[in-house]
N, C-alpha and C. Protein backbone atom coordinates (compact mmCIF):
# COMPACT_ATOMS: atom_id res chain seq x y z
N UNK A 1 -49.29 -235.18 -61.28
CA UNK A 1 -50.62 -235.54 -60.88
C UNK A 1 -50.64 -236.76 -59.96
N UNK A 2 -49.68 -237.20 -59.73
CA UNK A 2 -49.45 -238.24 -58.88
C UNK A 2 -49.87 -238.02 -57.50
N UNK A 3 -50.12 -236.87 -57.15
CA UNK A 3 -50.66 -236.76 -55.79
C UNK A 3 -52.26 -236.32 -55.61
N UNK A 4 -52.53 -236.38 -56.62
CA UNK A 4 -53.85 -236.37 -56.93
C UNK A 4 -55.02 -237.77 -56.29
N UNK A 5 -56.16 -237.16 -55.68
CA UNK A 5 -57.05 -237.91 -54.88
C UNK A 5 -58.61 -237.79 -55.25
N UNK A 6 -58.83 -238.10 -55.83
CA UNK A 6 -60.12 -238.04 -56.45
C UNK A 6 -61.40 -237.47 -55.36
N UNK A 7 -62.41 -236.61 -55.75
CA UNK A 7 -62.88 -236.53 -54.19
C UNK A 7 -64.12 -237.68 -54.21
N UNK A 8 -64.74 -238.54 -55.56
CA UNK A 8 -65.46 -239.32 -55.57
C UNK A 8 -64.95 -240.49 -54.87
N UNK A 9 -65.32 -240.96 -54.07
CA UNK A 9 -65.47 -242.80 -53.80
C UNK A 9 -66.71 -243.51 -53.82
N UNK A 10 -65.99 -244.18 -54.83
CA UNK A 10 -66.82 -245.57 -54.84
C UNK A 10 -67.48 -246.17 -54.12
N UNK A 11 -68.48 -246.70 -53.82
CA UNK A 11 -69.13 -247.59 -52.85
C UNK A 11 -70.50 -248.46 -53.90
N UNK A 12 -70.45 -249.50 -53.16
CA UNK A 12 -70.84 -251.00 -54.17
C UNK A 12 -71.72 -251.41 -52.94
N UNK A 13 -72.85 -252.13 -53.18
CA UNK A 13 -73.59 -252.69 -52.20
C UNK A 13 -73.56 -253.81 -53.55
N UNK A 14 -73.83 -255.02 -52.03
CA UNK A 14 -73.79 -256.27 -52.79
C UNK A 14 -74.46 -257.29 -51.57
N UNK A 15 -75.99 -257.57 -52.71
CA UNK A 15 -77.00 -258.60 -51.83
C UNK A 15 -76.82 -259.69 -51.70
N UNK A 16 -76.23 -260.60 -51.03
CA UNK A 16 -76.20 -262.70 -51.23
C UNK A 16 -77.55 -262.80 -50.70
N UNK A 17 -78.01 -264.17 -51.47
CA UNK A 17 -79.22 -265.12 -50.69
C UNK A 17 -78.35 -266.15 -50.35
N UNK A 18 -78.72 -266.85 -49.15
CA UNK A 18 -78.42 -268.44 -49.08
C UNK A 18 -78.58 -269.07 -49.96
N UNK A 19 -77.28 -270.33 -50.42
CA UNK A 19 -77.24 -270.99 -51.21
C UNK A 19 -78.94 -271.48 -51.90
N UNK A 20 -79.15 -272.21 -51.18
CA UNK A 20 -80.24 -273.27 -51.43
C UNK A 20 -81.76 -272.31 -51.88
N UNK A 21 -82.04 -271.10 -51.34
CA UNK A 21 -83.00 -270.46 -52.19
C UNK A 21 -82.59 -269.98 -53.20
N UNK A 22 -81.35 -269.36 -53.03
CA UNK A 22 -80.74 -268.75 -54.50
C UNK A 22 -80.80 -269.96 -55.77
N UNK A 23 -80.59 -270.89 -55.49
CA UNK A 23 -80.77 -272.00 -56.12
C UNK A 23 -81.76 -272.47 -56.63
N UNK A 24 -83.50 -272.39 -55.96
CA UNK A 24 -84.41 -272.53 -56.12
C UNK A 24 -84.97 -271.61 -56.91
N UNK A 25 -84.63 -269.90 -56.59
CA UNK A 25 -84.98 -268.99 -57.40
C UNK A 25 -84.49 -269.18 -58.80
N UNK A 26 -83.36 -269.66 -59.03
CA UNK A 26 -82.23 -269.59 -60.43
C UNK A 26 -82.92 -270.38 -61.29
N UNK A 27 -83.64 -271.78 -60.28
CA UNK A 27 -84.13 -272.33 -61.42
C UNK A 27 -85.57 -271.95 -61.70
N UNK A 28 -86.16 -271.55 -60.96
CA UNK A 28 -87.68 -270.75 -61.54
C UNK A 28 -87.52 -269.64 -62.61
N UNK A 29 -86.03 -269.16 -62.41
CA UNK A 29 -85.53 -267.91 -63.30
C UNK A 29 -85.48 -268.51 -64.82
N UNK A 30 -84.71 -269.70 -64.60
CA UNK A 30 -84.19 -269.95 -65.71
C UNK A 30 -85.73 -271.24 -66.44
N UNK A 31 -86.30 -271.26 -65.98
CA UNK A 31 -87.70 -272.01 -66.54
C UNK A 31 -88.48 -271.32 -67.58
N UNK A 32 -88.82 -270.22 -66.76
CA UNK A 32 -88.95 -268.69 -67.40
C UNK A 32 -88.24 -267.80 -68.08
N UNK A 33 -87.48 -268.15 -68.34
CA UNK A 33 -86.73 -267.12 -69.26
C UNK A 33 -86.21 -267.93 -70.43
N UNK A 34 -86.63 -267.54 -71.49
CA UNK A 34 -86.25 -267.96 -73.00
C UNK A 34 -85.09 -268.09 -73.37
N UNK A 35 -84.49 -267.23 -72.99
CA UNK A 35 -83.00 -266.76 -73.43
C UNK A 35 -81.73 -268.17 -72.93
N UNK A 36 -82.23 -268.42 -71.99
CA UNK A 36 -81.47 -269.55 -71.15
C UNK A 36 -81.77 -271.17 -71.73
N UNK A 37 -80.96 -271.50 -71.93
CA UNK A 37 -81.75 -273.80 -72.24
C UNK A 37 -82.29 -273.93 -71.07
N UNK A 38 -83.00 -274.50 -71.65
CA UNK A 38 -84.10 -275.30 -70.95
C UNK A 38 -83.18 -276.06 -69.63
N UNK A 39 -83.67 -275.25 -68.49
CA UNK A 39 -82.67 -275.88 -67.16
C UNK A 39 -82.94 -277.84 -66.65
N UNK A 40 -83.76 -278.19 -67.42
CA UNK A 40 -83.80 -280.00 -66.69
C UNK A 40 -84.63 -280.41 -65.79
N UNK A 41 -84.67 -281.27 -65.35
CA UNK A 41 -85.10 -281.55 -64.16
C UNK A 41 -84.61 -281.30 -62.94
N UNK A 42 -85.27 -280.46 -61.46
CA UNK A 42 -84.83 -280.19 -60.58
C UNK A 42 -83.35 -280.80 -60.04
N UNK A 43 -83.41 -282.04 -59.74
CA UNK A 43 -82.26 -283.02 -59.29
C UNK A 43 -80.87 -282.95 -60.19
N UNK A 44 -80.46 -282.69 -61.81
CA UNK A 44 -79.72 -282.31 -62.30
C UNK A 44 -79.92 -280.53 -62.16
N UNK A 45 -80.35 -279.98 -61.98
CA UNK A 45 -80.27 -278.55 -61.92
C UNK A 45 -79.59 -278.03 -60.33
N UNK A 46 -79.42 -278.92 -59.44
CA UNK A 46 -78.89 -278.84 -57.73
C UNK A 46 -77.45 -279.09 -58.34
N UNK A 47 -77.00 -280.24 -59.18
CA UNK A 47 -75.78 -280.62 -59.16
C UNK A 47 -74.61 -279.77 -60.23
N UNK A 48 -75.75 -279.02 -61.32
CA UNK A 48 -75.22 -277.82 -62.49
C UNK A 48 -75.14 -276.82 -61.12
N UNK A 49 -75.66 -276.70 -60.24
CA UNK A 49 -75.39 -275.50 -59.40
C UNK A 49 -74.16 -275.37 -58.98
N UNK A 50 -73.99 -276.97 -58.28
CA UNK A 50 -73.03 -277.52 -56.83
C UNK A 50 -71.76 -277.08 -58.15
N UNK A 51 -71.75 -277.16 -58.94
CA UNK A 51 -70.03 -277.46 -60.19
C UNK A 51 -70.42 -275.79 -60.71
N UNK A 52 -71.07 -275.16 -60.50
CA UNK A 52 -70.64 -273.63 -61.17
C UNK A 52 -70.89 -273.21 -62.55
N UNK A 53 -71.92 -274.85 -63.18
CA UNK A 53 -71.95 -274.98 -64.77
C UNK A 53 -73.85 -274.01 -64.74
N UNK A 54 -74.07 -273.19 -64.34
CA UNK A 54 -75.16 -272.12 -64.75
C UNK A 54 -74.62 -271.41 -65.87
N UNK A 55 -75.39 -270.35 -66.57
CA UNK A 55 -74.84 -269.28 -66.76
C UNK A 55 -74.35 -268.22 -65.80
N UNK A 56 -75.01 -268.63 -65.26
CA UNK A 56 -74.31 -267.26 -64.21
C UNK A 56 -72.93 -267.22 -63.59
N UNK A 57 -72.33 -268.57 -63.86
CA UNK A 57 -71.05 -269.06 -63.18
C UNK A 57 -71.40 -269.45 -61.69
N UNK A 58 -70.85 -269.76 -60.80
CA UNK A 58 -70.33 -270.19 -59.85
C UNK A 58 -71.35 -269.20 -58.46
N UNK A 59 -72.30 -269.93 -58.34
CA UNK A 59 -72.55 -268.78 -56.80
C UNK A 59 -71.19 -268.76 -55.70
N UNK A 60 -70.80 -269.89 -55.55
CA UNK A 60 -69.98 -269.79 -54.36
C UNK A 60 -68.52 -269.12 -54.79
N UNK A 61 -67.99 -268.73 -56.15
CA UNK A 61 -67.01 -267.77 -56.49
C UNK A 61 -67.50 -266.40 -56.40
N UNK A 62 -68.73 -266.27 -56.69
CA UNK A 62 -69.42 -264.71 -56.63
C UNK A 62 -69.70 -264.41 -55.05
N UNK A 63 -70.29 -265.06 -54.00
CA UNK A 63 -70.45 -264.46 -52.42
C UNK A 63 -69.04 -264.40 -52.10
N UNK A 64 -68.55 -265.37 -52.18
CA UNK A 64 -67.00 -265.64 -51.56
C UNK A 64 -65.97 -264.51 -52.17
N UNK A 65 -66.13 -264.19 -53.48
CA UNK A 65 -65.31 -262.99 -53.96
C UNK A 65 -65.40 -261.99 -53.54
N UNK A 66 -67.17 -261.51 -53.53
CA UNK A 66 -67.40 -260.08 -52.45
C UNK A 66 -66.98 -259.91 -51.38
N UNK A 67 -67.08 -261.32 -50.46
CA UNK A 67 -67.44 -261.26 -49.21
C UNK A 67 -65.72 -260.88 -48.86
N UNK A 68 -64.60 -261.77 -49.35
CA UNK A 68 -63.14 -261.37 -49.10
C UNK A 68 -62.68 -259.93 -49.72
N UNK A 69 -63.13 -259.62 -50.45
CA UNK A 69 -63.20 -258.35 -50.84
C UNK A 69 -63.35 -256.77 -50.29
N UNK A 70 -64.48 -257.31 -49.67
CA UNK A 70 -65.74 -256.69 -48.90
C UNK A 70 -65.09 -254.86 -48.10
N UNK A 71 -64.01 -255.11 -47.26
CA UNK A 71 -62.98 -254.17 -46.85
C UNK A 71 -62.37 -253.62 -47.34
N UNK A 72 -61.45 -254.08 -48.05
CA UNK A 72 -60.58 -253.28 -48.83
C UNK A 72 -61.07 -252.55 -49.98
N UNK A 73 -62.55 -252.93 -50.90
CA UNK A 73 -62.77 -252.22 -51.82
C UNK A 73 -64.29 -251.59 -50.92
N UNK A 74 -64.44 -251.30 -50.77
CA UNK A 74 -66.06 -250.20 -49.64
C UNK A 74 -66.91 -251.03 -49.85
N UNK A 75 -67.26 -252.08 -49.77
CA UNK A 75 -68.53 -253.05 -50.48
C UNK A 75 -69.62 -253.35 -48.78
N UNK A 76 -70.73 -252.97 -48.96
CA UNK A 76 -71.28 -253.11 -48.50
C UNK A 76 -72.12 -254.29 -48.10
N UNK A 77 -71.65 -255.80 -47.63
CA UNK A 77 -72.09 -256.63 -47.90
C UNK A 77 -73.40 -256.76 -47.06
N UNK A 78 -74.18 -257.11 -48.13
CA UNK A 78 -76.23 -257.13 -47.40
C UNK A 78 -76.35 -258.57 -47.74
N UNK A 79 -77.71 -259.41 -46.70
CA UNK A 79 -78.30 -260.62 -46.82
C UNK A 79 -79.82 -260.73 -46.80
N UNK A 80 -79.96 -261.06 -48.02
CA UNK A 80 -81.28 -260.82 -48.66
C UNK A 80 -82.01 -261.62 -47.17
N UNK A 81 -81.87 -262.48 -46.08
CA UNK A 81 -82.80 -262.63 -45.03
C UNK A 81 -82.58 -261.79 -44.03
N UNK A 82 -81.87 -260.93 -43.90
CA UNK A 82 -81.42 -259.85 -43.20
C UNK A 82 -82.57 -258.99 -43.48
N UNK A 83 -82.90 -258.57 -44.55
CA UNK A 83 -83.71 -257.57 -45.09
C UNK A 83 -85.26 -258.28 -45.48
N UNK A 84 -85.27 -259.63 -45.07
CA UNK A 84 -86.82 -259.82 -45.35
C UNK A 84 -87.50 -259.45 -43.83
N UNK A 85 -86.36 -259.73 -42.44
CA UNK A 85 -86.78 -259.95 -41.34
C UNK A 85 -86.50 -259.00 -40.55
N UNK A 86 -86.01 -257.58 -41.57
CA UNK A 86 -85.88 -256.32 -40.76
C UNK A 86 -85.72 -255.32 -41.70
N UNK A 87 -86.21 -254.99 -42.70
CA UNK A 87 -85.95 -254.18 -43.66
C UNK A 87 -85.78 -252.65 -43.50
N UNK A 88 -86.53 -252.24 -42.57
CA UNK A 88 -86.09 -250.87 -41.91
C UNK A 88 -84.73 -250.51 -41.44
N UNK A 89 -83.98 -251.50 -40.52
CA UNK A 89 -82.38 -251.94 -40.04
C UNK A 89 -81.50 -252.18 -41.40
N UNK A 90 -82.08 -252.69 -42.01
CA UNK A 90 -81.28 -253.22 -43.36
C UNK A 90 -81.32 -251.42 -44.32
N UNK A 91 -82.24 -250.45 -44.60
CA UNK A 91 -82.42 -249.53 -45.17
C UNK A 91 -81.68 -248.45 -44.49
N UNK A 92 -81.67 -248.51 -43.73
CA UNK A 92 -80.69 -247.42 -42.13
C UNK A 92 -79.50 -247.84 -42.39
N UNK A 93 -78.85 -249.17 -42.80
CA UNK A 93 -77.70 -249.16 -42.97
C UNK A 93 -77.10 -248.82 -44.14
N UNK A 94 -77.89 -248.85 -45.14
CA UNK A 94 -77.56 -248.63 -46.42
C UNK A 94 -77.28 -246.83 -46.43
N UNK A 95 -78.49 -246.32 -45.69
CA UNK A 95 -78.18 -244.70 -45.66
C UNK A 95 -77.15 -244.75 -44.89
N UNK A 96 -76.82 -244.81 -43.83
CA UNK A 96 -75.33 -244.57 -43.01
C UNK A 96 -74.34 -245.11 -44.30
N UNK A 97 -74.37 -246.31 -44.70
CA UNK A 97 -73.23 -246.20 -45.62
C UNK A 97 -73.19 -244.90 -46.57
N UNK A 98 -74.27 -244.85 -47.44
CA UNK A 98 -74.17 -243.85 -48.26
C UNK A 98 -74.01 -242.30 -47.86
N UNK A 99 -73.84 -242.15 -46.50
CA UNK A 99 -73.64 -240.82 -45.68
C UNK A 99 -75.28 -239.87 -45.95
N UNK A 100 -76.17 -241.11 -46.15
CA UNK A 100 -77.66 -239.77 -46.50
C UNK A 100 -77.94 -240.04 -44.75
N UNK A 101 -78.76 -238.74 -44.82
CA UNK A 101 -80.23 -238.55 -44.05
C UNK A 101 -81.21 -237.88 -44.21
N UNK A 102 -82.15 -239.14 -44.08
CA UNK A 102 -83.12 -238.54 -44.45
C UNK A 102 -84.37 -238.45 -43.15
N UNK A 103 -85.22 -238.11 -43.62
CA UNK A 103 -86.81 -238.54 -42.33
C UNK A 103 -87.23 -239.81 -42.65
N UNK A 104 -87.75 -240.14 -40.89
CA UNK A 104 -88.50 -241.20 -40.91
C UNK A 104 -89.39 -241.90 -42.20
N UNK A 105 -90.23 -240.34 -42.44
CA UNK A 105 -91.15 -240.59 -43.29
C UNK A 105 -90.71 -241.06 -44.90
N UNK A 106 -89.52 -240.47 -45.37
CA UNK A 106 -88.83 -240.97 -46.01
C UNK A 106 -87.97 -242.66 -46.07
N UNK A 107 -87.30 -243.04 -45.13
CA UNK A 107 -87.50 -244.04 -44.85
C UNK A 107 -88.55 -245.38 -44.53
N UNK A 108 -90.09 -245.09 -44.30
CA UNK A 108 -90.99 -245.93 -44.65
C UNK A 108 -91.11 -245.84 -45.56
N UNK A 109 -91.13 -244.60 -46.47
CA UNK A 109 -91.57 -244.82 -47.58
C UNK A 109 -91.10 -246.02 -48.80
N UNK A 110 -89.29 -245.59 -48.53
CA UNK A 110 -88.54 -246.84 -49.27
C UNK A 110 -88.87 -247.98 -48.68
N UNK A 111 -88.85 -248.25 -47.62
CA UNK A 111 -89.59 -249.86 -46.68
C UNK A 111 -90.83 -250.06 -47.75
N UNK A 112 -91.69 -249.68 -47.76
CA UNK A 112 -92.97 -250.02 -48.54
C UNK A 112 -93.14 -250.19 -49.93
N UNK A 113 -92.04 -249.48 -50.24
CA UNK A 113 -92.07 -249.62 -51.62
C UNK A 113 -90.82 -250.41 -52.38
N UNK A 114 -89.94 -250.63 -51.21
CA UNK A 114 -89.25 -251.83 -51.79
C UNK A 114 -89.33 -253.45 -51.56
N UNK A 115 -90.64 -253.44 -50.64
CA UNK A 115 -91.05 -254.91 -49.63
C UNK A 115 -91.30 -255.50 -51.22
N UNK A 116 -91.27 -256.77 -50.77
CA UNK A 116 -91.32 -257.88 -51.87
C UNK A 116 -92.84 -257.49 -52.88
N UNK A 117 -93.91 -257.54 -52.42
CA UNK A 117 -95.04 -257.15 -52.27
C UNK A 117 -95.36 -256.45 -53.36
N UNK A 118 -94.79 -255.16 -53.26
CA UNK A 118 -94.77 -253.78 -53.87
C UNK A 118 -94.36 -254.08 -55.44
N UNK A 119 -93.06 -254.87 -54.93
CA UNK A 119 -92.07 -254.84 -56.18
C UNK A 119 -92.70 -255.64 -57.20
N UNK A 120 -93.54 -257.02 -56.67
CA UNK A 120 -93.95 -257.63 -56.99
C UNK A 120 -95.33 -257.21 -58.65
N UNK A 121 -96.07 -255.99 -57.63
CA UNK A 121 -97.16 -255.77 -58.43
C UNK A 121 -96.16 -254.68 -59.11
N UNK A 122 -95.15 -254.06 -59.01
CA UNK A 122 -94.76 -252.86 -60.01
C UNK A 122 -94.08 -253.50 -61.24
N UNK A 123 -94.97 -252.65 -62.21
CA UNK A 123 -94.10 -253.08 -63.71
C UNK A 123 -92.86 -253.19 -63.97
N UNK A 124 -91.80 -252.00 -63.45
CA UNK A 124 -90.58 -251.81 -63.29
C UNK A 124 -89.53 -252.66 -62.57
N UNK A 125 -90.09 -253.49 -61.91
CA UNK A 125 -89.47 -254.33 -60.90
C UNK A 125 -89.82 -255.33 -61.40
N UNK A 126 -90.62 -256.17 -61.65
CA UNK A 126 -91.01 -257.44 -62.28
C UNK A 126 -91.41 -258.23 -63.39
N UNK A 127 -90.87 -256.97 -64.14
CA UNK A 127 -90.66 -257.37 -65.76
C UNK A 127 -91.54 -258.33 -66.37
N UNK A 128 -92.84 -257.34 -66.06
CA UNK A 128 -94.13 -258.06 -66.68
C UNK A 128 -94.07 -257.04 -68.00
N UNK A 129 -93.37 -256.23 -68.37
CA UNK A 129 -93.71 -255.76 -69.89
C UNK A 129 -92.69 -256.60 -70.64
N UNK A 130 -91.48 -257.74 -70.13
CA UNK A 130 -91.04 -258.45 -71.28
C UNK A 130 -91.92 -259.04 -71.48
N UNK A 131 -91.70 -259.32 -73.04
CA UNK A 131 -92.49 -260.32 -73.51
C UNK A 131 -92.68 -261.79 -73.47
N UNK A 132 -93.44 -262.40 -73.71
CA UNK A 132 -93.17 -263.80 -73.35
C UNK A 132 -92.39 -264.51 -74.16
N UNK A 133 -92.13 -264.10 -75.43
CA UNK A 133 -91.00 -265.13 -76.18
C UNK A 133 -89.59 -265.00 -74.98
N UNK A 134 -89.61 -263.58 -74.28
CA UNK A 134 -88.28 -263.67 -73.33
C UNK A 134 -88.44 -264.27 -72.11
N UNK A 135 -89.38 -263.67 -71.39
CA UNK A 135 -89.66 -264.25 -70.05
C UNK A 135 -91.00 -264.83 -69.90
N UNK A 136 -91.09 -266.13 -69.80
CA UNK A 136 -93.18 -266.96 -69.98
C UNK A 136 -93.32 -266.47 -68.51
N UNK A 137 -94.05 -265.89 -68.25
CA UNK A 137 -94.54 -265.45 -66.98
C UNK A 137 -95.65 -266.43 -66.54
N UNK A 138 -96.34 -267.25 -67.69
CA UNK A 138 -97.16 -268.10 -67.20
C UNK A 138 -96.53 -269.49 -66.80
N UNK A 139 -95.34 -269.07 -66.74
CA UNK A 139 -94.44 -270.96 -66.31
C UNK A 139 -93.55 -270.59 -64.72
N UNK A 140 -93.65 -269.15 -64.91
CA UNK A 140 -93.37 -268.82 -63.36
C UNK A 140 -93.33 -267.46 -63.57
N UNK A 141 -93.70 -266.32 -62.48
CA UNK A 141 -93.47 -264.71 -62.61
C UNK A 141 -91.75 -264.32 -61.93
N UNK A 142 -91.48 -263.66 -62.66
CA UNK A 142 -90.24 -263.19 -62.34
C UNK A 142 -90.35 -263.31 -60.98
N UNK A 143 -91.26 -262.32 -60.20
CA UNK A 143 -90.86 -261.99 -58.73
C UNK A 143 -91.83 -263.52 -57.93
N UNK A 144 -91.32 -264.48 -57.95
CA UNK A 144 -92.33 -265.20 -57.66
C UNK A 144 -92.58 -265.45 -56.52
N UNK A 145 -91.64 -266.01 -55.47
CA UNK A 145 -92.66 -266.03 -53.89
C UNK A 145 -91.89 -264.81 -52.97
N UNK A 146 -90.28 -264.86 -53.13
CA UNK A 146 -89.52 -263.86 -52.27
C UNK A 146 -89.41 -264.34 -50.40
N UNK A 147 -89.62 -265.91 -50.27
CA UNK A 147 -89.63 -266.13 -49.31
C UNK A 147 -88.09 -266.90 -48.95
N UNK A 148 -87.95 -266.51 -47.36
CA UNK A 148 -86.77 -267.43 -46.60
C UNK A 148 -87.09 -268.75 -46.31
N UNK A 149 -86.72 -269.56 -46.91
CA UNK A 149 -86.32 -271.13 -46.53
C UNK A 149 -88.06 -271.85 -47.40
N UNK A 150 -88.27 -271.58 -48.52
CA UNK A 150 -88.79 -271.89 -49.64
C UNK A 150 -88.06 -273.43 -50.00
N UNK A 151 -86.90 -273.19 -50.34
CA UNK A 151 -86.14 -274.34 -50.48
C UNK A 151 -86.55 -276.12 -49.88
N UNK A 152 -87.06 -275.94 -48.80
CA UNK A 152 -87.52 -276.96 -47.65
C UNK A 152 -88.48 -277.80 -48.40
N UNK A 153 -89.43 -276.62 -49.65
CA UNK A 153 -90.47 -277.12 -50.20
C UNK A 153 -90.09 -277.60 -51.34
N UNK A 154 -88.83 -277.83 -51.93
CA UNK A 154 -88.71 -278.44 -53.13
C UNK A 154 -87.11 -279.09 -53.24
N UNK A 155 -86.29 -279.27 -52.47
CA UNK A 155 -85.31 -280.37 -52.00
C UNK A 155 -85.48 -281.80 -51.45
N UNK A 156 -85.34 -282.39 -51.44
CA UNK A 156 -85.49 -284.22 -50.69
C UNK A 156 -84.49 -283.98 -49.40
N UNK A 157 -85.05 -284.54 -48.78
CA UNK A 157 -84.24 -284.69 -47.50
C UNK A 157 -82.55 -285.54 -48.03
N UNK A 158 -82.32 -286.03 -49.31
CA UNK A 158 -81.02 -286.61 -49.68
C UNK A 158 -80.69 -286.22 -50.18
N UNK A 159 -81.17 -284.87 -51.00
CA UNK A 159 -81.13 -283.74 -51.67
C UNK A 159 -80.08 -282.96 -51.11
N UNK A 160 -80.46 -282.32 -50.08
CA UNK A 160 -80.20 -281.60 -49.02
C UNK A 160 -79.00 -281.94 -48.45
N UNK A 161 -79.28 -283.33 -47.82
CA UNK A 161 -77.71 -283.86 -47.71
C UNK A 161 -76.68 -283.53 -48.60
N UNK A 162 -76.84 -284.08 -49.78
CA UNK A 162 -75.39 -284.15 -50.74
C UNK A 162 -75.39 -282.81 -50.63
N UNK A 163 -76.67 -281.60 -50.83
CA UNK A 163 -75.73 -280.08 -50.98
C UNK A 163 -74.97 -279.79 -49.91
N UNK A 164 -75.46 -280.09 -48.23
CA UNK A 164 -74.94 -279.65 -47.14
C UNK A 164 -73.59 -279.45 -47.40
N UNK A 165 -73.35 -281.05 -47.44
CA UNK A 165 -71.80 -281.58 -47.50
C UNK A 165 -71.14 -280.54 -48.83
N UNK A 166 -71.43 -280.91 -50.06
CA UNK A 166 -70.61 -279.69 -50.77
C UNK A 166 -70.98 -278.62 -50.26
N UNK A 167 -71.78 -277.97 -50.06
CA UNK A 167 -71.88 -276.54 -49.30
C UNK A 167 -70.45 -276.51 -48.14
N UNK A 168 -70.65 -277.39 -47.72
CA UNK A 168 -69.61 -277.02 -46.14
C UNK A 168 -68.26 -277.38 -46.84
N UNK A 169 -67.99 -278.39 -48.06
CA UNK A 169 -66.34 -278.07 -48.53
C UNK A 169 -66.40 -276.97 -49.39
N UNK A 170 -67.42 -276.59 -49.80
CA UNK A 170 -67.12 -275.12 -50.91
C UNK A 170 -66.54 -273.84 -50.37
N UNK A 171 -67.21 -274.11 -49.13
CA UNK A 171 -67.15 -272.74 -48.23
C UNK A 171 -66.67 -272.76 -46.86
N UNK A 172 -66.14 -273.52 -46.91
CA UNK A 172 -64.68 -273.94 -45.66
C UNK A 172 -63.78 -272.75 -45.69
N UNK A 173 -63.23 -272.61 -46.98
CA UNK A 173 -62.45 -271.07 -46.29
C UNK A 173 -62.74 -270.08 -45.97
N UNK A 174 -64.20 -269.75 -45.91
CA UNK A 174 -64.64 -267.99 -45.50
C UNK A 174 -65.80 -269.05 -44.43
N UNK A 175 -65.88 -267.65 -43.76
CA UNK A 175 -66.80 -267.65 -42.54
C UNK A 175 -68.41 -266.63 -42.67
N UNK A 176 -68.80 -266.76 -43.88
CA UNK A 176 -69.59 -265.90 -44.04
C UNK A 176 -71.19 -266.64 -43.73
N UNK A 177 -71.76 -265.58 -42.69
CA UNK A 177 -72.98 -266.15 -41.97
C UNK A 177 -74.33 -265.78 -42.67
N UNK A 178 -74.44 -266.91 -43.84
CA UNK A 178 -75.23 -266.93 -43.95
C UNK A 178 -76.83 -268.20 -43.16
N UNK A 179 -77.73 -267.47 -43.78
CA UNK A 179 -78.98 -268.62 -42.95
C UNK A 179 -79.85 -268.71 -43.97
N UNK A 180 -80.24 -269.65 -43.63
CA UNK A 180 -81.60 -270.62 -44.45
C UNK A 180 -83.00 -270.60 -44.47
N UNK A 181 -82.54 -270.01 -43.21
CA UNK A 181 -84.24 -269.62 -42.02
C UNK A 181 -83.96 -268.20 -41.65
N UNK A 182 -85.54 -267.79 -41.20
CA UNK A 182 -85.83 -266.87 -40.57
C UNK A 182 -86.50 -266.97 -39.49
């Protein structure tokens, strides 16, 4: 059986945000959600990011793992501002990867119903049927703004600094283009 070739392949899509909203989101995530300690005050919650001490581990081991990865295992790497500022281009690529075609009309349809918006008011997507002992929806909603460069509104300009600088030694060895803005 050694010459045996499976006729399934694998294929993985995998979304990054830029550091600094992903960051902003994590901690609105983790405000809201029960399950997690109580994340701190903003200014210690930038520096639990910058060291990898979340639960979630390490953002910059998780983009950086995909992203070197990315070729050799079929991974489709997507950027969540890629897809706020062209989501039709971003959905076209996902079908060419996945070898579908479909119609236009099919394709708006997923555009519309996967825009922030949509997801926002759908039950299924925004996990307004957990309950509040899990997620307080009144201390922030799961899907809460879904905007590019949000961040601007809740960093200090010295803030910002100290992440730059670790940002740019964290991620000195890969070249992966991400942005802040749209």
């Amino acid at each position: 059986m050694s010459d045996y070739v499976s006729p399934y392949h694998v294929k993985a899509i995998y979304v990054a945000r830029n550091a600094k909203d992903n960051l902003v989101s994590y901690y609105y995530f983790d405000l809201m959600n029960k399950t997690q300690p109580e994340p701190g005050p903003f200014d210690g919650y930038i520096h639990k990011f910058m060291r990898g001490e979340l639960s979630w581990g390490s953002w910059y081991d998780h983009v950086k793992g995909y992203w070197v990865e990315r070729e050799k295992n079929n991974i489709l790497y997507l950027f969540y501002e890629d897809m706020k500022e062209n989501p039709r281009r971003e959905v076209e690529r996902i079908m060419r990867y996945l070898d579908l075609s479909v119609s236009d009309e099919v394709i708006n349809r997923i555009v519309e119903l996967t825009s922030f918006k949509s997801m926002k008011e759908n039950p299924m997507a925004n996990y307004s049927c957990v309950p509040s002992p899990v997620f307080d929806h009144s201390i922030s909603p799961f899907m809460r703004k879904g905007e590019v460069g949000d961040w601007k509104n809740h960093f200090t300009s010295e803030q910002s600094k100290v992440f730059d600088e670790d940002y740019e030694e964290q991620m000195k060895d890969v070249n992966i283009p991400f942005r802040s803005l749209i």
